[in-house]
PDB file of N, CA and C in Angstrom:
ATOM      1  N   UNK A   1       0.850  -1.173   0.000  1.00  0.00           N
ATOM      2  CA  UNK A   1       0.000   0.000   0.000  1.00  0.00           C
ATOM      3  C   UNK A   1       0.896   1.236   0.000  1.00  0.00           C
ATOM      4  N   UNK A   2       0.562   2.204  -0.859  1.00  0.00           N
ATOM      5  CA  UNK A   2       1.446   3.133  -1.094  1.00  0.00           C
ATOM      6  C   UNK A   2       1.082   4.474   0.255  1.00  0.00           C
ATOM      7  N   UNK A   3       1.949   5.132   1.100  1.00  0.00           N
ATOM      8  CA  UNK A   3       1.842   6.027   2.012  1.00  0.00           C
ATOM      9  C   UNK A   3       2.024   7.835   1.451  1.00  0.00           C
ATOM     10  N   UNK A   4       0.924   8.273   1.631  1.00  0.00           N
ATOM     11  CA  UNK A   4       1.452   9.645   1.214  1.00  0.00           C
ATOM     12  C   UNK A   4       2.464  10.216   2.443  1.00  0.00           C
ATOM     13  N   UNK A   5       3.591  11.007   2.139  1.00  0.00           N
ATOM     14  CA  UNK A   5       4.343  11.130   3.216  1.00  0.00           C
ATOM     15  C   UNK A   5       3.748  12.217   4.034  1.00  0.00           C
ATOM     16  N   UNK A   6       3.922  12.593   4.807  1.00  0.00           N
ATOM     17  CA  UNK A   6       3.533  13.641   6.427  1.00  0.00           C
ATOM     18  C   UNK A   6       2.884  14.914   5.851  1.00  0.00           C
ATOM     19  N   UNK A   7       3.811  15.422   4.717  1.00  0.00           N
ATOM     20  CA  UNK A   7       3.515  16.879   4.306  1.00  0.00           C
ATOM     21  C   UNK A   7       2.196  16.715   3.180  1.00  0.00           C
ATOM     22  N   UNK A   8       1.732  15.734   2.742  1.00  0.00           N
ATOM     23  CA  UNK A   8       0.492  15.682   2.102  1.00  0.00           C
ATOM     24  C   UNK A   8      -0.579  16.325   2.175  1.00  0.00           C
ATOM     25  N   UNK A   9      -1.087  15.864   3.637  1.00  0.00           N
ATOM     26  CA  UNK A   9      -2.337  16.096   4.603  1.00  0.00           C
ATOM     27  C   UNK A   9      -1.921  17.737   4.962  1.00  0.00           C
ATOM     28  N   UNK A  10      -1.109  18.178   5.478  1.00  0.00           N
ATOM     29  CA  UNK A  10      -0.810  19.468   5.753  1.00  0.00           C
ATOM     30  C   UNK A  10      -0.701  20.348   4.513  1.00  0.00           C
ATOM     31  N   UNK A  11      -0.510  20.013   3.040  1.00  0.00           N
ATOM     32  CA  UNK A  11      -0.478  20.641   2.311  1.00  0.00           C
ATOM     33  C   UNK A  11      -1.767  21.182   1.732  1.00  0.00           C
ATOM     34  N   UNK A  12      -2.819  20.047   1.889  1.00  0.00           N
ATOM     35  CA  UNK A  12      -4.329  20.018   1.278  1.00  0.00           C
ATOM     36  C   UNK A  12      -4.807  20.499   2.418  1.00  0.00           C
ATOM     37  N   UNK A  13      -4.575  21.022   3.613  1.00  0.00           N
ATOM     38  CA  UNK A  13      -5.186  21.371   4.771  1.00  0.00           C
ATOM     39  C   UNK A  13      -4.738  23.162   3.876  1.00  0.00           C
ATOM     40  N   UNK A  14      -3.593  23.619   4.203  1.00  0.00           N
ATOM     41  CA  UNK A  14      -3.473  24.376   3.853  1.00  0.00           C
ATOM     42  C   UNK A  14      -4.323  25.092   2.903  1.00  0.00           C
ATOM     43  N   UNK A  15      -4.437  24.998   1.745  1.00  0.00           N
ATOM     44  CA  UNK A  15      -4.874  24.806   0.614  1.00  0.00           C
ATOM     45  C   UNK A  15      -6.446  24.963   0.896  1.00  0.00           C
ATOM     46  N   UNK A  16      -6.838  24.000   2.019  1.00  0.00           N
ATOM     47  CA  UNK A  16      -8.375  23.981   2.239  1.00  0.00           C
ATOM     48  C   UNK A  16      -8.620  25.471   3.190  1.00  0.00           C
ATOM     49  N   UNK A  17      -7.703  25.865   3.908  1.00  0.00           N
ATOM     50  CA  UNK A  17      -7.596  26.951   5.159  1.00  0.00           C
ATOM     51  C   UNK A  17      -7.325  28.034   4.075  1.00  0.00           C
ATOM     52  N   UNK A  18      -6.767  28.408   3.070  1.00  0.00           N
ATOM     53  CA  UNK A  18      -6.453  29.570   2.054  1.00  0.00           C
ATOM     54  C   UNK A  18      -7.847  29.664   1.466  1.00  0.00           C
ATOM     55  N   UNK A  19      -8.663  28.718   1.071  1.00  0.00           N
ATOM     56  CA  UNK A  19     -10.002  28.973   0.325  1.00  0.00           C
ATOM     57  C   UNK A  19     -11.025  29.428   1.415  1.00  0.00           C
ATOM     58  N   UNK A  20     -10.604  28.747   2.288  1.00  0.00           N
ATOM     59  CA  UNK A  20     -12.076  29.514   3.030  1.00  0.00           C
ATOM     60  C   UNK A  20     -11.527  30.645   3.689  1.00  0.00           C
ATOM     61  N   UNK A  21     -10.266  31.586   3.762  1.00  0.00           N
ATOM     62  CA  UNK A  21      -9.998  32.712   4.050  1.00  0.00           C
ATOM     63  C   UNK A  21     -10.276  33.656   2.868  1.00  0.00           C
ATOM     64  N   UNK A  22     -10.589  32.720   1.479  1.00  0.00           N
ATOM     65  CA  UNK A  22     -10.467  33.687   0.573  1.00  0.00           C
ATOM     66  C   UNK A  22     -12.161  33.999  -0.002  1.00  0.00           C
ATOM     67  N   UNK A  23     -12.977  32.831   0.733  1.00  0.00           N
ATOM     68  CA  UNK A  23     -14.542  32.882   0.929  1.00  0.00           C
ATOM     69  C   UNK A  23     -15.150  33.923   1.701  1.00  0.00           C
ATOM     70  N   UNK A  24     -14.032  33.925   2.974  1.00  0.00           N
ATOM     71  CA  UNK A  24     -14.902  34.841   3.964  1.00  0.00           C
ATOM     72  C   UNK A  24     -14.155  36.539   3.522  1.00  0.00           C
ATOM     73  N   UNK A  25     -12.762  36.264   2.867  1.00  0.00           N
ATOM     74  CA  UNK A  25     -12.719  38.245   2.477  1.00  0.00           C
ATOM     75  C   UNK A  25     -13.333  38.012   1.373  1.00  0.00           C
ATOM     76  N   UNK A  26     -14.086  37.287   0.308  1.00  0.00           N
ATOM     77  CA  UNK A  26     -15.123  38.005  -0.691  1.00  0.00           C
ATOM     78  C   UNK A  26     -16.402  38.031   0.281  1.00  0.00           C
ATOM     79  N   UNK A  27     -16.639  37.303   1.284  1.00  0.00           N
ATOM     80  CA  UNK A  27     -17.914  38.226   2.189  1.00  0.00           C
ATOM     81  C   UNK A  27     -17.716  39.195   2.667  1.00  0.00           C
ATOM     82  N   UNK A  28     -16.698  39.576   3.356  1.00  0.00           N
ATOM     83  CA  UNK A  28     -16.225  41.076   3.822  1.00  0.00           C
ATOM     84  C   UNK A  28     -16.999  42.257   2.673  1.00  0.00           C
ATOM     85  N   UNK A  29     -15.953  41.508   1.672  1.00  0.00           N
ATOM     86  CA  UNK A  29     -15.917  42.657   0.088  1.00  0.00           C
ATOM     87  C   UNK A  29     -17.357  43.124   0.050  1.00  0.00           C
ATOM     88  N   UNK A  30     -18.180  41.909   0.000  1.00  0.00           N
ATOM     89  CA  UNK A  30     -19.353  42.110  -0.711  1.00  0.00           C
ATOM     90  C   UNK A  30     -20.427  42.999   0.288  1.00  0.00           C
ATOM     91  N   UNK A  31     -20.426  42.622   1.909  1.00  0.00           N
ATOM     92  CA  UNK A  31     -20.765  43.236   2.548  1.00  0.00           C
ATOM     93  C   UNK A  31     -20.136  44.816   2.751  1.00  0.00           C
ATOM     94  N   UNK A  32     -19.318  44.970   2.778  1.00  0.00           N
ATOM     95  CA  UNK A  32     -19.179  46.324   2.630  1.00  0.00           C
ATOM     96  C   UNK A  32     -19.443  47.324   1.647  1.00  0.00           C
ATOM     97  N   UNK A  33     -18.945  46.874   0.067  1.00  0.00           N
ATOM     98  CA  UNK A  33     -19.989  46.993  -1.081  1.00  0.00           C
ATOM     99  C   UNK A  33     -21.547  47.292  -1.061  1.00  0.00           C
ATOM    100  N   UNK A  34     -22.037  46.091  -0.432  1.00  0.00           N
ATOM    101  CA  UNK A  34     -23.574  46.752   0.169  1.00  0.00           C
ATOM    102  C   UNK A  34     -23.392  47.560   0.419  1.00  0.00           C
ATOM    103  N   UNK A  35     -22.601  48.787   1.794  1.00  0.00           N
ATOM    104  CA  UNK A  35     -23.268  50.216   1.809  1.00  0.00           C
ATOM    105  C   UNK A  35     -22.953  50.872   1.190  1.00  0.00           C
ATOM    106  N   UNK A  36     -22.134  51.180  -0.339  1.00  0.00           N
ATOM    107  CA  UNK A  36     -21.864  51.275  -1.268  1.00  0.00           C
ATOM    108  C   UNK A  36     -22.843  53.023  -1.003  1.00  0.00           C
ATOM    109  N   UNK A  37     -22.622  54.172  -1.275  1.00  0.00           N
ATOM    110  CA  UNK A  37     -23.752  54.933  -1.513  1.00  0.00           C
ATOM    111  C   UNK A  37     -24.768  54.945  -3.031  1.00  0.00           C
ATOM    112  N   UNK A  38     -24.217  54.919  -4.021  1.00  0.00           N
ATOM    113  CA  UNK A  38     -25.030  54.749  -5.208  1.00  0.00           C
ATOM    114  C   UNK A  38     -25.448  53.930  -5.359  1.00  0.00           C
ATOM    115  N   UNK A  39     -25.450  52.663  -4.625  1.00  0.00           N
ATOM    116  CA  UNK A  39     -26.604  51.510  -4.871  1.00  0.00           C
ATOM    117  C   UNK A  39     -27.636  51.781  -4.280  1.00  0.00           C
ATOM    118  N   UNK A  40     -28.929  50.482  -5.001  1.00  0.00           N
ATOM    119  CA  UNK A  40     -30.166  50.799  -4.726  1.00  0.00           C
ATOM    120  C   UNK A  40     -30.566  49.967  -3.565  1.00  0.00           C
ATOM    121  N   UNK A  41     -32.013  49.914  -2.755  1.00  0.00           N
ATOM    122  CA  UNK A  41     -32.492  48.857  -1.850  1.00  0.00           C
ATOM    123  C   UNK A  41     -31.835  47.377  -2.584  1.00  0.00           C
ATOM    124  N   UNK A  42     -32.417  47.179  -3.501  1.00  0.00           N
ATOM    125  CA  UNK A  42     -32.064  45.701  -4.325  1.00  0.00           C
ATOM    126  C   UNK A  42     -31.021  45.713  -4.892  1.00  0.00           C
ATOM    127  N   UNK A  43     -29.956  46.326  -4.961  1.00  0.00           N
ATOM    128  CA  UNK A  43     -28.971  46.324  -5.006  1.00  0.00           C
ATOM    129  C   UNK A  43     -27.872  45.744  -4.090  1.00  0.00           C
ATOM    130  N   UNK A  44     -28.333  46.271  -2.920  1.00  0.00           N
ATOM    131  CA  UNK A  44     -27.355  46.228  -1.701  1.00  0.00           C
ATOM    132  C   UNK A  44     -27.870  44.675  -0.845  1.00  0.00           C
ATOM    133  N   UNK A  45     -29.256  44.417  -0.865  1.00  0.00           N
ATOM    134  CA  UNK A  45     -29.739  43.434  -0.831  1.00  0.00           C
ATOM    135  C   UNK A  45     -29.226  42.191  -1.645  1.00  0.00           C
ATOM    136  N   UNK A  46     -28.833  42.348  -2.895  1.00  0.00           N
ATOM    137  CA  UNK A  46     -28.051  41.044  -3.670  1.00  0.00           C
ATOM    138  C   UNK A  46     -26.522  41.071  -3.026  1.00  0.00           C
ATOM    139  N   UNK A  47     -26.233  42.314  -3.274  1.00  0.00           N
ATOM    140  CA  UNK A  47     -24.638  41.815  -2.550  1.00  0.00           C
ATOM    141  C   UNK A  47     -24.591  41.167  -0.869  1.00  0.00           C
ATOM    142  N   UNK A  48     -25.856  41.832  -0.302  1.00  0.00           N
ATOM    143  CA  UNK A  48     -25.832  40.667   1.102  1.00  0.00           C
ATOM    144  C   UNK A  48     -25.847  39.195   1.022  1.00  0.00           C
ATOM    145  N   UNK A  49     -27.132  38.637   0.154  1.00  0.00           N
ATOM    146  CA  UNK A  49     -27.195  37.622  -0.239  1.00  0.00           C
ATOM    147  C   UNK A  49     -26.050  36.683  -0.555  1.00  0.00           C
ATOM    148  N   UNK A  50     -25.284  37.521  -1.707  1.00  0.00           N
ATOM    149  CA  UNK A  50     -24.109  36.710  -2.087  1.00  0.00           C
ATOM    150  C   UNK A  50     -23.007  36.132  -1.197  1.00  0.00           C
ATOM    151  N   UNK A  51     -22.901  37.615   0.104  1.00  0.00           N
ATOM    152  CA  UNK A  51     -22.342  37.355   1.297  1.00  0.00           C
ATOM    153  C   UNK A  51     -22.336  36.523   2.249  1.00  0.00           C
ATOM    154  N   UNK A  52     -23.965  36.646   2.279  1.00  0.00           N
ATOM    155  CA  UNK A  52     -23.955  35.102   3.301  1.00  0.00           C
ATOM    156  C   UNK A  52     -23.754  34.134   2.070  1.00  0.00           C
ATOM    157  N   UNK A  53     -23.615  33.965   1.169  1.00  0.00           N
ATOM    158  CA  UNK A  53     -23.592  32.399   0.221  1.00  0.00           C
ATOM    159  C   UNK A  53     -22.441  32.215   0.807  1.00  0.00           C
ATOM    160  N   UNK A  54     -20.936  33.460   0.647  1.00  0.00           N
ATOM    161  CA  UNK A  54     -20.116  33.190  -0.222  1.00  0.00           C
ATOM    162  C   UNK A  54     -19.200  32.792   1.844  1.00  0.00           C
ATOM    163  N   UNK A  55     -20.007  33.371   3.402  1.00  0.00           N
ATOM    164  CA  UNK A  55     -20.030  32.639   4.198  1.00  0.00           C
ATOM    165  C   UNK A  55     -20.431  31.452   4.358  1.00  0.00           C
ATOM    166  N   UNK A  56     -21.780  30.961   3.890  1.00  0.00           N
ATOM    167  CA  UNK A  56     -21.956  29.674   4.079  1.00  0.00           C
ATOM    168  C   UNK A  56     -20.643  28.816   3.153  1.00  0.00           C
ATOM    169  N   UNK A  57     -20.519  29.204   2.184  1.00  0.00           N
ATOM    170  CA  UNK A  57     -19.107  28.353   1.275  1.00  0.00           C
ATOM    171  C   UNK A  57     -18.034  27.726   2.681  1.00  0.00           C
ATOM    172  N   UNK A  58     -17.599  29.347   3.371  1.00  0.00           N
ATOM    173  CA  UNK A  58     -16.565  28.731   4.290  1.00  0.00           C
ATOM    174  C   UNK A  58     -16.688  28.343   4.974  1.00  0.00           C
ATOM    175  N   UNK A  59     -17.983  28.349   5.610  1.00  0.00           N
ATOM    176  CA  UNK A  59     -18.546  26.920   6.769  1.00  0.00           C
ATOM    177  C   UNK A  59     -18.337  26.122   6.590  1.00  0.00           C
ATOM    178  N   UNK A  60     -18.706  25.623   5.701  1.00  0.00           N
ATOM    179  CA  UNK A  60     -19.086  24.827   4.920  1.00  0.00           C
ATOM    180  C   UNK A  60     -17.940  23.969   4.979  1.00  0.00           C
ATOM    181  N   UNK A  61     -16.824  24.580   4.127  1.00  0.00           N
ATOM    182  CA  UNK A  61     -15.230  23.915   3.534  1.00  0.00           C
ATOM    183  C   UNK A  61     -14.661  23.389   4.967  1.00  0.00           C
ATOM    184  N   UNK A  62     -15.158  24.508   6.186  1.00  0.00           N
ATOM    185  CA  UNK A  62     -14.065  24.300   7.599  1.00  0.00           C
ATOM    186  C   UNK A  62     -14.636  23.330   8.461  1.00  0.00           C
ATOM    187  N   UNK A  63     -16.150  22.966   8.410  1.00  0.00           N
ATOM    188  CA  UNK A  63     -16.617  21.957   8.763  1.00  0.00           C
ATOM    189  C   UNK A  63     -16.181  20.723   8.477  1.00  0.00           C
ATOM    190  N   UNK A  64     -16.085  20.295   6.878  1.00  0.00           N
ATOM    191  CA  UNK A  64     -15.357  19.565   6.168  1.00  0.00           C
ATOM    192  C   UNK A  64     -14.282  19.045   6.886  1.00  0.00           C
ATOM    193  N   UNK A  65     -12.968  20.201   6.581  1.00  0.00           N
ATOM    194  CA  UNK A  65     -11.748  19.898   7.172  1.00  0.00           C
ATOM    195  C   UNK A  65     -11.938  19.502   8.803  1.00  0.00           C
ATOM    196  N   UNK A  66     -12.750  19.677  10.210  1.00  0.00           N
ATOM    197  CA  UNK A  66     -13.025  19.597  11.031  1.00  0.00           C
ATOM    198  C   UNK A  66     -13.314  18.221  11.067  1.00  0.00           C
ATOM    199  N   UNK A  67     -13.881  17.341  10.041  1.00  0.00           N
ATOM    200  CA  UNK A  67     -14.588  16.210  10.219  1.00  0.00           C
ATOM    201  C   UNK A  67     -13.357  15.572   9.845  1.00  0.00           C
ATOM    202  N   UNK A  68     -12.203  15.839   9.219  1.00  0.00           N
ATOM    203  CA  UNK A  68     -11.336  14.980   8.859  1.00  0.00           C
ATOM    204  C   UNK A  68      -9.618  14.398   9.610  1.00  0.00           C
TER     205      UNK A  68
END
């Protein structure tokens, strides 16, 4: 049976910990964007939306890694 060596698991951890840092600053982005002044009610309302998506994403991924 072939062994991945030590730095494998720490590399794809990594890798998994960079995406969901890079999930939760496009929620930052997008939430702050919302108070944007020239946007509209439904405007600022879609970029929330996307925000929590683009939070649930990194739950999501860190839960994942948590279970593993």
């Amino acid at each position: 049976m072939f062994h991945h060596p030590p730095t494998v698991p720490r590399t794809a951890e990594a890798g998994c910990l960079a995406e969901i840092r890079r999930w939760q600053h496009e929620a930052e982005r997008l939430r702050e964007g919302a108070g944007a002044e020239p946007l509209n009610a439904a405007q600022s309302a879609r970029l929330l939306r996307e925000a929590h998506a683009a939070d649930r994403r990194a739950s999501a991924r860190l839960e994942a890694i948590q279970e593993h």
